[in-house]
Protein backbone atom coordinates (compact mmCIF):
# COMPACT_ATOMS: atom_id res chain seq x y z
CA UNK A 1 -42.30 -15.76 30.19
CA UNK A 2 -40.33 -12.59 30.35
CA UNK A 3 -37.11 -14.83 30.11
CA UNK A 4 -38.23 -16.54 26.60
CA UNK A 5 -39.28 -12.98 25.68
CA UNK A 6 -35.58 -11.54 26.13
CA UNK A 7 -33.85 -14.51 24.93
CA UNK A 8 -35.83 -14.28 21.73
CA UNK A 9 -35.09 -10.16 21.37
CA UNK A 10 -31.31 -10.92 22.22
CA UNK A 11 -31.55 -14.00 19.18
CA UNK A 12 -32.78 -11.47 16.95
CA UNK A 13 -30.60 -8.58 17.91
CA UNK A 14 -27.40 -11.41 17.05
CA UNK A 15 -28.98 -12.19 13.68
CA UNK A 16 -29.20 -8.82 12.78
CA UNK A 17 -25.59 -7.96 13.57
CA UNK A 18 -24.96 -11.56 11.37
CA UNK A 19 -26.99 -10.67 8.55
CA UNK A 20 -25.18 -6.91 8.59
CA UNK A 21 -21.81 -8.49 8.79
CA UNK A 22 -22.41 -10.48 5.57
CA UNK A 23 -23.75 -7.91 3.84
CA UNK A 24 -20.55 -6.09 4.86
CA UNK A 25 -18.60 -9.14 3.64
CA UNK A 26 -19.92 -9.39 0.47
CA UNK A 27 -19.69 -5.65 -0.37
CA UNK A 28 -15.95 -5.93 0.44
CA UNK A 29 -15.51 -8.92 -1.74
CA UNK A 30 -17.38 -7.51 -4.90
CA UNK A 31 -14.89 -4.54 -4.15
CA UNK A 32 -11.81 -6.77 -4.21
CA UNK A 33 -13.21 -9.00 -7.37
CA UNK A 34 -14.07 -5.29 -9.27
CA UNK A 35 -10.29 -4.38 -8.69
CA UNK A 36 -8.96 -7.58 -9.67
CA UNK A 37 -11.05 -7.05 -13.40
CA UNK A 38 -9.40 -3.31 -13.09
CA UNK A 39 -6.09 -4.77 -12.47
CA UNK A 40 -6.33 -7.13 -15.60
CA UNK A 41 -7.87 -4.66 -17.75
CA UNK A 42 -5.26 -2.52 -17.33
CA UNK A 43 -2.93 -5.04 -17.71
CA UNK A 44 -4.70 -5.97 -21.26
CA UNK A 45 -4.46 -2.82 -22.23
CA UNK A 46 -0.71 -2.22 -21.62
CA UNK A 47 0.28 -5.17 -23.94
CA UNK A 48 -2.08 -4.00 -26.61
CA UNK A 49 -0.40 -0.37 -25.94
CA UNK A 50 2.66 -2.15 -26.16
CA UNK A 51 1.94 -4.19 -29.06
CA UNK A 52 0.29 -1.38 -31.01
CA UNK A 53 4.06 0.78 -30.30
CA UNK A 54 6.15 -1.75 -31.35
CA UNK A 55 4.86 -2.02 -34.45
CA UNK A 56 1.75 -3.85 -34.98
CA UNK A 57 -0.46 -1.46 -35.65
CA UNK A 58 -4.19 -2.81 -36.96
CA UNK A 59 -7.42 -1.93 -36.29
CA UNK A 60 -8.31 -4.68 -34.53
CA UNK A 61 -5.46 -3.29 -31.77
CA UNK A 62 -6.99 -0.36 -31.79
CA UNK A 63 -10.59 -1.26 -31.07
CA UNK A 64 -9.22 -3.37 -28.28
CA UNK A 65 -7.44 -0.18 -27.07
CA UNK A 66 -10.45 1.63 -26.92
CA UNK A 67 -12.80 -0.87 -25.62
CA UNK A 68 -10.34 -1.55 -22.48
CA UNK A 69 -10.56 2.23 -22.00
CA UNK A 70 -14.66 2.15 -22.26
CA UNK A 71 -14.62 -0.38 -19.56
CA UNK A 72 -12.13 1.02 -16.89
CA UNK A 73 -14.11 4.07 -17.46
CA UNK A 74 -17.29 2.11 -16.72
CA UNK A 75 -15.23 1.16 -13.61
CA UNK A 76 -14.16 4.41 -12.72
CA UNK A 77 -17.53 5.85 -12.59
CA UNK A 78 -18.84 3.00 -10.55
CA UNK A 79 -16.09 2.67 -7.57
CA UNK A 80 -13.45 5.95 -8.35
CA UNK A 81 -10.67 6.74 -9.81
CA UNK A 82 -8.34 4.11 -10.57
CA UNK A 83 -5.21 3.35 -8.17
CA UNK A 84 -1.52 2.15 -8.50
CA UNK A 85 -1.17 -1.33 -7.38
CA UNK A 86 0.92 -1.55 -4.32
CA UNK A 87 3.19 -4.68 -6.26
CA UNK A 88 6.30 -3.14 -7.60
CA UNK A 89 6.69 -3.53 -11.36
CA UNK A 90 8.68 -6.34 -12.50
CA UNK A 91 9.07 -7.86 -9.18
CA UNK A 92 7.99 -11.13 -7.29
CA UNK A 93 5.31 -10.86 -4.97
């Protein structure tokens, strides 16, 4: 009996380690999918920058301008300060 008692601690020792790995997982890939939205927003809001400089200024730019900037605010205060992406501008990656 001692056997079937240690096989069944070591079974529930390896799904705890299982169950912490995913949770691991998934933390890392909400990470990468926040930093992806980031990396758009701020992508968003350099064509609206750019748009807004060369000329075609409306409000409706400018609310977009400053809604971009609420929301990569919302996303610095939930995972830090905002990075440079490690892609060189301009260039194929």
């Amino acid at each position: 009996m001692a056997l079937v008692d240690k096989m069944k601690a070591q079974a529930a020792q390896l799904a705890q380690k299982a169950q912490e790995a995913g949770k691991a997982g998934q933390s890392k890939l909400e990470e990468v999918q926040a930093k992806r939205r980031a990396d758009g927003l701020l992508r968003q809001l350099g064509q609206a920058v750019y748009s807004l400089h060369g000329g075609a200024t409306n409000s409706e730019t400018e609310a977009r301008i400053a809604s971009l900037v609420e929301e990569l605010q919302a996303y610095e205060a939930q995972y830090g300060p905002l990075e440079a992406s490690e892609e060189e501008p301009g260039g194929d990656a």
